[in-house]
PDB file of N, CA and C in Angstrom:
ATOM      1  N   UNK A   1     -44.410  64.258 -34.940  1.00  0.00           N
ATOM      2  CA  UNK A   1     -44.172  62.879 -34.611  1.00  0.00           C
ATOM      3  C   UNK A   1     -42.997  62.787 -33.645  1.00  0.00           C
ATOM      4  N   UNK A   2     -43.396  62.442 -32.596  1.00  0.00           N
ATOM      5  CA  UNK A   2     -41.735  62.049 -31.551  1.00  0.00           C
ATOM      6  C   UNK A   2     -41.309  61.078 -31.804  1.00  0.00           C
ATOM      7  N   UNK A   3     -40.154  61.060 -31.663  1.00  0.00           N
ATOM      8  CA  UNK A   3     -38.855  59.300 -32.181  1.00  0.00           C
ATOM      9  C   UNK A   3     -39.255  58.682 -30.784  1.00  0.00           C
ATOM     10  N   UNK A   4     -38.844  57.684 -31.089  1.00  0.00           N
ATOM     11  CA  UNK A   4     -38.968  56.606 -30.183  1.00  0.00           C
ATOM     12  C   UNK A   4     -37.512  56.398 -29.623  1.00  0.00           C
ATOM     13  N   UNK A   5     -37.093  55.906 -28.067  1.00  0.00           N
ATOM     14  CA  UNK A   5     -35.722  55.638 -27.910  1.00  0.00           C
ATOM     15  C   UNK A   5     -35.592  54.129 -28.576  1.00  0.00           C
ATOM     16  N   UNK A   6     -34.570  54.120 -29.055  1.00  0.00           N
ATOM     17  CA  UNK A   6     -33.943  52.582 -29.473  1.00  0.00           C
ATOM     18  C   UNK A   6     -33.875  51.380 -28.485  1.00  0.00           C
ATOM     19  N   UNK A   7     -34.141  50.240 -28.990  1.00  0.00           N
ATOM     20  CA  UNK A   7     -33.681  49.537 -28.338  1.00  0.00           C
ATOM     21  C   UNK A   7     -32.605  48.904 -27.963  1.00  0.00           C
ATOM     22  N   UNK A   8     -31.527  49.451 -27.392  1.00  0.00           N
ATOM     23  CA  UNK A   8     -30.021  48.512 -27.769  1.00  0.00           C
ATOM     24  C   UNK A   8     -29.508  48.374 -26.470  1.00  0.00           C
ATOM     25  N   UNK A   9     -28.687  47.436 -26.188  1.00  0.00           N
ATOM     26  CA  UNK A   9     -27.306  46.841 -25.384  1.00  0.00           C
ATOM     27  C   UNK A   9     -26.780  47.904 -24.717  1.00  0.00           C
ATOM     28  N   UNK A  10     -26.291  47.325 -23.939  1.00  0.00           N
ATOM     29  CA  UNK A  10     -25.590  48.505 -23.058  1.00  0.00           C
ATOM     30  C   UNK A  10     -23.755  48.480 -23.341  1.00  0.00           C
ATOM     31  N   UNK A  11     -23.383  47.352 -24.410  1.00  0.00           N
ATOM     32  CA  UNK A  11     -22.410  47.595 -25.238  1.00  0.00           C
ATOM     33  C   UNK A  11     -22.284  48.513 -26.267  1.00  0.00           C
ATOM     34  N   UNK A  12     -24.114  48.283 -26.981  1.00  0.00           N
ATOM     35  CA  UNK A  12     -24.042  49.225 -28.201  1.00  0.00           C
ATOM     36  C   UNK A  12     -23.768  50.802 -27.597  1.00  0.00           C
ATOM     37  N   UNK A  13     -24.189  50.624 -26.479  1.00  0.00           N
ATOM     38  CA  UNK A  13     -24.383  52.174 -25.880  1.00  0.00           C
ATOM     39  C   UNK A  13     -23.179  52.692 -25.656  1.00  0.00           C
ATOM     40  N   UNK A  14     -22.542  52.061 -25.019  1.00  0.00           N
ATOM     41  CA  UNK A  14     -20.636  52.373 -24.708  1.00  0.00           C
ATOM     42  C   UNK A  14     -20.362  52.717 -26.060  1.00  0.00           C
ATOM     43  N   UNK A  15     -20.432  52.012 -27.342  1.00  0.00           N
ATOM     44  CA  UNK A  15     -19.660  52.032 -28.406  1.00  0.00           C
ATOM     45  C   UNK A  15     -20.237  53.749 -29.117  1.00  0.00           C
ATOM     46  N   UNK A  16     -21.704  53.856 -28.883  1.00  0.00           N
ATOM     47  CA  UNK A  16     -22.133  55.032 -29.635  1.00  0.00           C
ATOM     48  C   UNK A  16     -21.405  56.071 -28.873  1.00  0.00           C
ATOM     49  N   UNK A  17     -21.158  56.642 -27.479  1.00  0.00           N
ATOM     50  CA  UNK A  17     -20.859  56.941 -26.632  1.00  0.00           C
ATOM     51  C   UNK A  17     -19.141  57.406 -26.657  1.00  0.00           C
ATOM     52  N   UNK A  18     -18.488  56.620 -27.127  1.00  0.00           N
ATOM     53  CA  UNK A  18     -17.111  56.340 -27.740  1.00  0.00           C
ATOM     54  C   UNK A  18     -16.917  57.282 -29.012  1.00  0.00           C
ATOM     55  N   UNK A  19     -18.065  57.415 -29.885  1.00  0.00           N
ATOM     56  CA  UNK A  19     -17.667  58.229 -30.656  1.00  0.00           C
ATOM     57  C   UNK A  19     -17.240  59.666 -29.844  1.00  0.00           C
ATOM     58  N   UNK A  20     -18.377  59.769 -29.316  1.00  0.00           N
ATOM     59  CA  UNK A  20     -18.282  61.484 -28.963  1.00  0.00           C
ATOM     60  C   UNK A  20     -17.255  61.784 -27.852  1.00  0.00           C
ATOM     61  N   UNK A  21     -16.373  60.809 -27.371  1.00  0.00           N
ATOM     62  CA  UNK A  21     -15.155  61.191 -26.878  1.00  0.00           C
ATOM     63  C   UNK A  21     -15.265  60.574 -25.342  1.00  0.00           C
ATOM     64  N   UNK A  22     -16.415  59.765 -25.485  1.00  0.00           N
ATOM     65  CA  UNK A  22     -16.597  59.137 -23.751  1.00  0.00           C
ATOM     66  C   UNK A  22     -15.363  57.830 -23.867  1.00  0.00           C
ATOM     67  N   UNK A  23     -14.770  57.189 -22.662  1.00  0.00           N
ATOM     68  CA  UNK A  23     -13.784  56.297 -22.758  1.00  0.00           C
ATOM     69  C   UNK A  23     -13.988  55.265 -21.593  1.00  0.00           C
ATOM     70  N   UNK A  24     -14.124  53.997 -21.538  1.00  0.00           N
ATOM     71  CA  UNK A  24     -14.359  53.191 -20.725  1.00  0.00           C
ATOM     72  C   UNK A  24     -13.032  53.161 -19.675  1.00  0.00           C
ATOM     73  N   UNK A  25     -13.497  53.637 -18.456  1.00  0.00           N
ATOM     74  CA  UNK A  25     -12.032  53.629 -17.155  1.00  0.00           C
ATOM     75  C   UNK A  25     -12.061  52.154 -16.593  1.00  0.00           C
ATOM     76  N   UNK A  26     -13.230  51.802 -16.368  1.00  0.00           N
ATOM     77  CA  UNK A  26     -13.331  50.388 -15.458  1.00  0.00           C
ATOM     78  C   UNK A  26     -14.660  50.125 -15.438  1.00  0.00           C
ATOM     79  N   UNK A  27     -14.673  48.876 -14.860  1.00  0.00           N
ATOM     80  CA  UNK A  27     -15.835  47.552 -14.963  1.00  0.00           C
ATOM     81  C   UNK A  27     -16.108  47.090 -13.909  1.00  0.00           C
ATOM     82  N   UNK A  28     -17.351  47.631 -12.958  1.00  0.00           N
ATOM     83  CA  UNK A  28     -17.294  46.300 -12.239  1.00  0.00           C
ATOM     84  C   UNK A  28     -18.376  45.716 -11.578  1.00  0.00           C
ATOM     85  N   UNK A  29     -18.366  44.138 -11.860  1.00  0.00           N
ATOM     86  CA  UNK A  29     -19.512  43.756 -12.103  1.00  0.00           C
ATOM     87  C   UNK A  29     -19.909  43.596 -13.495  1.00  0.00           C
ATOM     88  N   UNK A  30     -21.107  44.419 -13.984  1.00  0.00           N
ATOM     89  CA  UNK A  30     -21.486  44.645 -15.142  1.00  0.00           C
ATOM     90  C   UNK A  30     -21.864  46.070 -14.941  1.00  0.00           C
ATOM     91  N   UNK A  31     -20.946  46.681 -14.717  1.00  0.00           N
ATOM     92  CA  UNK A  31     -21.653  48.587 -14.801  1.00  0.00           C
ATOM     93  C   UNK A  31     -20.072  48.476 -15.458  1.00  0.00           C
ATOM     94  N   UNK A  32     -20.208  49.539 -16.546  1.00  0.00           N
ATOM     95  CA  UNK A  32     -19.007  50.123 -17.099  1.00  0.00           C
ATOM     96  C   UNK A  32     -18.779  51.663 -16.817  1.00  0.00           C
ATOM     97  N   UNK A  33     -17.934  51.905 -16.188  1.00  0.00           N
ATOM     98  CA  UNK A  33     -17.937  53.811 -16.666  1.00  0.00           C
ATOM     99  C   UNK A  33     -17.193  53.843 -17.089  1.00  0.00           C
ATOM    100  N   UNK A  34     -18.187  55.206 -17.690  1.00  0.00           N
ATOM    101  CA  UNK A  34     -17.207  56.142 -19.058  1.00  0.00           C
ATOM    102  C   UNK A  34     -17.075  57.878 -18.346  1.00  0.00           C
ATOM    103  N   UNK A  35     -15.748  58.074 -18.989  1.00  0.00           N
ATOM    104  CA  UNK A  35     -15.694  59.425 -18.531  1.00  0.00           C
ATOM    105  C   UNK A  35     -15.312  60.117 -19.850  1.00  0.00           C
ATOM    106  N   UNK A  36     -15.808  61.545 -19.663  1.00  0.00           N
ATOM    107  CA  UNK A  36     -15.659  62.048 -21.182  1.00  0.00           C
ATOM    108  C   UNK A  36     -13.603  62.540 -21.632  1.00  0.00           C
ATOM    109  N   UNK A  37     -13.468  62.969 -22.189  1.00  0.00           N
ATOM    110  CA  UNK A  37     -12.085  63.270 -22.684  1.00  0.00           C
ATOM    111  C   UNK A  37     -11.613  64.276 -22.182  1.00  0.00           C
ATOM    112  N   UNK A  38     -12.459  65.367 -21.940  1.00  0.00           N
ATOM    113  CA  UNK A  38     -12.320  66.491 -22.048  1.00  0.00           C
ATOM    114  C   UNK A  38     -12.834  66.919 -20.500  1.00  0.00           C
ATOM    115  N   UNK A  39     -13.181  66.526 -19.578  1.00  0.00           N
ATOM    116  CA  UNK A  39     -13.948  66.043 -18.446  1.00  0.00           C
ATOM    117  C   UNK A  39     -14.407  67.573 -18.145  1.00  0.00           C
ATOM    118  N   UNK A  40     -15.024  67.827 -19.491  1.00  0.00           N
ATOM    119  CA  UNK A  40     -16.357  69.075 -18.639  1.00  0.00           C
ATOM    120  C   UNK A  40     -17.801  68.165 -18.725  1.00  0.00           C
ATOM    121  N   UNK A  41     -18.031  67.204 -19.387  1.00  0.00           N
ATOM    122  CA  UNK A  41     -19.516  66.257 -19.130  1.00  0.00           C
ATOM    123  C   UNK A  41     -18.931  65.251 -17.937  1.00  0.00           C
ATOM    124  N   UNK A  42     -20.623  64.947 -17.575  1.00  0.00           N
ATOM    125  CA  UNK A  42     -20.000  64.346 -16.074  1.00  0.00           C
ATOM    126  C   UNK A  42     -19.953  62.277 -16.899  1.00  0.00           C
ATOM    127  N   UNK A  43     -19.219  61.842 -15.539  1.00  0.00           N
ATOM    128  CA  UNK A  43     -19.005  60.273 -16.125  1.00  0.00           C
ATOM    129  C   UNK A  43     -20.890  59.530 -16.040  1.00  0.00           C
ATOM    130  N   UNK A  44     -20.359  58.308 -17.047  1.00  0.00           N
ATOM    131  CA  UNK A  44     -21.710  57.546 -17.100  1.00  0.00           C
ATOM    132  C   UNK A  44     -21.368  56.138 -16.485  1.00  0.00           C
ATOM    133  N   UNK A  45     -22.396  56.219 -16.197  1.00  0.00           N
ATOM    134  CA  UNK A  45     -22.148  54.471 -15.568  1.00  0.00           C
ATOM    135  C   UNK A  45     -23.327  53.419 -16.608  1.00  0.00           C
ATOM    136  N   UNK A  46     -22.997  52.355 -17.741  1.00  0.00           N
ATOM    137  CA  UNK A  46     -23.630  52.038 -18.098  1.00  0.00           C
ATOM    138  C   UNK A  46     -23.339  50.424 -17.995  1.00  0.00           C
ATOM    139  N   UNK A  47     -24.689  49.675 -17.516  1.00  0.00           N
ATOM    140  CA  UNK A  47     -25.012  48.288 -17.417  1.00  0.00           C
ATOM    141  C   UNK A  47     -24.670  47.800 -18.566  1.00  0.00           C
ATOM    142  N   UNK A  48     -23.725  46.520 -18.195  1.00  0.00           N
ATOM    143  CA  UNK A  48     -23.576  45.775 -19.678  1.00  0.00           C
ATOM    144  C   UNK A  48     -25.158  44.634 -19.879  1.00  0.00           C
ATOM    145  N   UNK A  49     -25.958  45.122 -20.253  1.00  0.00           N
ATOM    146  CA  UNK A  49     -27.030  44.581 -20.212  1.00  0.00           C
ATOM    147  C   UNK A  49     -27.667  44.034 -21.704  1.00  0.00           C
ATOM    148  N   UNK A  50     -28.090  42.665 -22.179  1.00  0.00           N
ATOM    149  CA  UNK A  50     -28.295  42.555 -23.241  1.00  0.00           C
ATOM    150  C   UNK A  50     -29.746  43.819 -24.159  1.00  0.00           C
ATOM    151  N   UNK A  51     -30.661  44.336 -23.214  1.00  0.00           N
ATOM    152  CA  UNK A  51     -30.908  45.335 -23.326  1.00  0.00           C
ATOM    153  C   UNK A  51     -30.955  46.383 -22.352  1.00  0.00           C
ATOM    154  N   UNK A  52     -31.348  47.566 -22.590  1.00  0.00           N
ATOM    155  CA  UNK A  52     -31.119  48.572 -21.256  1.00  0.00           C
ATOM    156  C   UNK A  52     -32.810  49.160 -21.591  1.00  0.00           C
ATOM    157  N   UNK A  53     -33.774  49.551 -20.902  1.00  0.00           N
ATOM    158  CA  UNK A  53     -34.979  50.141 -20.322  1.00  0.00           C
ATOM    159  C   UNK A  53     -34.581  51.307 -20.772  1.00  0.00           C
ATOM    160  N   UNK A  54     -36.039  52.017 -21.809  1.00  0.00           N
ATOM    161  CA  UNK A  54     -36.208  53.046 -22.292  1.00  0.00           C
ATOM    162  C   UNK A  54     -36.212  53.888 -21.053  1.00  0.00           C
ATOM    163  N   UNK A  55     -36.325  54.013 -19.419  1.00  0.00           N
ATOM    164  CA  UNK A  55     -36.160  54.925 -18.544  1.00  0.00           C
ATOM    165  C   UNK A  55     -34.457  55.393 -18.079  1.00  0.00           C
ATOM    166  N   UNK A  56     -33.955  53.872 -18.419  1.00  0.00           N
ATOM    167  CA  UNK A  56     -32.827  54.028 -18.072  1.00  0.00           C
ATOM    168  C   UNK A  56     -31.425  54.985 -18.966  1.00  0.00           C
ATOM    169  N   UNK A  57     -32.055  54.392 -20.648  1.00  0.00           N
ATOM    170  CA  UNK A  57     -31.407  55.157 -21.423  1.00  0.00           C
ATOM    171  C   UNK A  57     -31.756  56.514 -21.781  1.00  0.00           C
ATOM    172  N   UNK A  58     -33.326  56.606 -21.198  1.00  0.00           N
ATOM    173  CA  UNK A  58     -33.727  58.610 -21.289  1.00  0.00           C
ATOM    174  C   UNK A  58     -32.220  59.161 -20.538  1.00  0.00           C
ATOM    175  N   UNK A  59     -32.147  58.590 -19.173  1.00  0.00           N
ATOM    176  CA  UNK A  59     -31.644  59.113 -18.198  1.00  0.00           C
ATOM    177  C   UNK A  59     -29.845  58.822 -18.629  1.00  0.00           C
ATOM    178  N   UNK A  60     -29.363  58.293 -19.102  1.00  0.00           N
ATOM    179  CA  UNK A  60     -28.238  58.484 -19.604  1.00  0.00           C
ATOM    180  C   UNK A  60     -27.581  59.531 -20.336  1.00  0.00           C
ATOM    181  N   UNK A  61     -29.045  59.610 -21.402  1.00  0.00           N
ATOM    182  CA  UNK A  61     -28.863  60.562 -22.762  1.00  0.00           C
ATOM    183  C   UNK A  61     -28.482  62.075 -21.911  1.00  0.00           C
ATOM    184  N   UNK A  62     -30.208  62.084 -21.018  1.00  0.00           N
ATOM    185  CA  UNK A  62     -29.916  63.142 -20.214  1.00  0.00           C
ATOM    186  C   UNK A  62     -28.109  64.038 -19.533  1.00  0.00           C
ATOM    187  N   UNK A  63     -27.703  62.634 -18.811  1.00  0.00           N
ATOM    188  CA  UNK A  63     -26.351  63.076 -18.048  1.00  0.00           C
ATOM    189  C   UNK A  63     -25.733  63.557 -19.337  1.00  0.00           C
ATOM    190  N   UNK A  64     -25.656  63.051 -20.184  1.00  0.00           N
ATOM    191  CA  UNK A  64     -24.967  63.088 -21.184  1.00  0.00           C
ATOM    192  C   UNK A  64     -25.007  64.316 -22.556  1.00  0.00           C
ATOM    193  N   UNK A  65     -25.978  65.031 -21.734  1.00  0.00           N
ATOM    194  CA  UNK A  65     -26.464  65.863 -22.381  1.00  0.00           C
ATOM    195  C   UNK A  65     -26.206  65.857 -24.529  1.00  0.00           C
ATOM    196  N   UNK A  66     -27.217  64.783 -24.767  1.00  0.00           N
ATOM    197  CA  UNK A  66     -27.325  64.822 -25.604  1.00  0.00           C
ATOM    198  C   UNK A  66     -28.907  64.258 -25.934  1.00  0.00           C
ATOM    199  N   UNK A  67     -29.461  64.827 -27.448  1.00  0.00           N
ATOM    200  CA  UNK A  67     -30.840  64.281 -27.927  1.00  0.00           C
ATOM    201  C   UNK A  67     -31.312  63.315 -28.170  1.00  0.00           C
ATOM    202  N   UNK A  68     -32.148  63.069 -28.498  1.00  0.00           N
ATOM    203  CA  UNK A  68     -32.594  61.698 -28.831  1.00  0.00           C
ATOM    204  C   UNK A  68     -31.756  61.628 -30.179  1.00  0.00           C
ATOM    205  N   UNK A  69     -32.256  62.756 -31.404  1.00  0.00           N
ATOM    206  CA  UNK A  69     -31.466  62.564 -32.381  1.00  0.00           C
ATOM    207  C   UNK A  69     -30.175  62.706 -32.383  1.00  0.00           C
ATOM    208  N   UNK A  70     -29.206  63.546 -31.914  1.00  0.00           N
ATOM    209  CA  UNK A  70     -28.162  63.084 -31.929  1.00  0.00           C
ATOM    210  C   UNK A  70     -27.383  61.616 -31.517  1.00  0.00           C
ATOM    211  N   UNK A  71     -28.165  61.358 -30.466  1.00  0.00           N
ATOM    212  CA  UNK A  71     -27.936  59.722 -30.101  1.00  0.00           C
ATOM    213  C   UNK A  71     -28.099  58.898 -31.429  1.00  0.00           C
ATOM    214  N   UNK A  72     -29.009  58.739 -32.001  1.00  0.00           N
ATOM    215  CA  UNK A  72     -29.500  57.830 -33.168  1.00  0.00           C
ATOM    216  C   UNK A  72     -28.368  58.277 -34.762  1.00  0.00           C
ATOM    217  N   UNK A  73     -27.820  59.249 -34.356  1.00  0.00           N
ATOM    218  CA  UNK A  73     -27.045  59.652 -35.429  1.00  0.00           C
ATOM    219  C   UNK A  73     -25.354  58.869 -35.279  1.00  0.00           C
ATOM    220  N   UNK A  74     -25.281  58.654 -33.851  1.00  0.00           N
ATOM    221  CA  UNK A  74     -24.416  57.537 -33.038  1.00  0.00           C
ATOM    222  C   UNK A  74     -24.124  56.541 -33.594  1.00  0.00           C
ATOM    223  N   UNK A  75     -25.530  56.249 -33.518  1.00  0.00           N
ATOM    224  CA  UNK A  75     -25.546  54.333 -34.148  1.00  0.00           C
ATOM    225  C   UNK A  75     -25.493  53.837 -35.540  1.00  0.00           C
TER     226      UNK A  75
END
Protein backbone atom coordinates (compact mmCIF):
# COMPACT_ATOMS: atom_id res chain seq x y z
CA UNK A 1 0.00 0.00 0.00
CA UNK A 2 1.70 3.54 -0.77
CA UNK A 3 0.85 6.57 1.74
CA UNK A 4 -0.60 9.25 0.33
CA UNK A 5 1.15 12.92 0.69
CA UNK A 6 -0.84 15.03 3.25
CA UNK A 7 -2.68 17.68 2.77
CA UNK A 8 -1.36 20.72 4.71
CA UNK A 9 -0.40 24.59 4.70
CA UNK A 10 2.61 25.76 3.86
CA UNK A 11 2.80 27.00 7.62
CA UNK A 12 2.17 23.48 8.76
CA UNK A 13 5.10 22.67 6.53
CA UNK A 14 7.63 25.31 7.97
CA UNK A 15 6.58 24.13 11.46
CA UNK A 16 7.18 20.19 10.63
CA UNK A 17 10.38 21.31 8.97
CA UNK A 18 11.49 23.25 12.23
CA UNK A 19 11.64 20.21 13.99
CA UNK A 20 14.44 18.72 12.05
CA UNK A 21 16.58 21.80 12.43
CA UNK A 22 15.33 23.91 9.26
CA UNK A 23 14.94 27.82 10.48
CA UNK A 24 12.94 30.51 8.78
CA UNK A 25 15.75 33.46 7.45
CA UNK A 26 13.15 35.64 5.57
CA UNK A 27 9.81 36.24 3.82
CA UNK A 28 9.03 37.62 0.89
CA UNK A 29 5.94 38.01 -0.42
CA UNK A 30 4.53 34.72 0.62
CA UNK A 31 7.63 32.34 -0.05
CA UNK A 32 9.40 31.68 3.28
CA UNK A 33 12.97 30.22 3.34
CA UNK A 34 14.33 27.91 5.47
CA UNK A 35 17.85 27.01 5.77
CA UNK A 36 18.98 23.99 7.64
CA UNK A 37 21.27 24.48 10.96
CA UNK A 38 23.88 22.67 10.08
CA UNK A 39 23.94 23.92 6.31
CA UNK A 40 24.97 20.54 4.71
CA UNK A 41 20.95 20.22 3.31
CA UNK A 42 20.28 22.76 0.79
CA UNK A 43 17.62 25.85 1.76
CA UNK A 44 13.75 25.49 1.02
CA UNK A 45 11.67 27.97 -0.21
CA UNK A 46 8.12 27.30 1.00
CA UNK A 47 4.72 29.21 -0.12
CA UNK A 48 2.73 30.41 2.72
CA UNK A 49 -0.20 28.89 1.05
CA UNK A 50 -3.49 27.83 2.75
CA UNK A 51 -2.73 24.55 0.96
CA UNK A 52 0.40 23.50 -1.02
CA UNK A 53 -0.08 20.80 -4.29
CA UNK A 54 0.85 17.23 -3.76
CA UNK A 55 3.65 18.07 -6.77
CA UNK A 56 4.86 20.79 -4.97
CA UNK A 57 5.30 19.13 -1.57
CA UNK A 58 6.82 15.71 -3.40
CA UNK A 59 9.38 18.22 -4.51
CA UNK A 60 10.18 19.83 -1.23
CA UNK A 61 10.36 16.50 0.66
CA UNK A 62 12.71 15.63 -2.17
CA UNK A 63 15.28 18.86 -1.59
CA UNK A 64 14.92 17.99 1.70
CA UNK A 65 15.87 14.76 1.48
CA UNK A 66 13.48 13.22 3.50
CA UNK A 67 10.41 10.31 3.13
CA UNK A 68 7.17 10.44 2.92
CA UNK A 69 7.19 8.67 6.30
CA UNK A 70 9.48 10.48 8.00
CA UNK A 71 7.62 13.68 6.98
CA UNK A 72 4.26 12.34 8.51
CA UNK A 73 6.17 11.41 11.67
CA UNK A 74 6.74 15.51 11.63
CA UNK A 75 3.27 16.28 12.02
Amino acid sequence: MTLRLPRISGRDAVKAFSKIGYRAIRQRGSHIRLVHTDSKRIPLMIPDHAELSVGLLRRILRDADLSLDEFQQLL
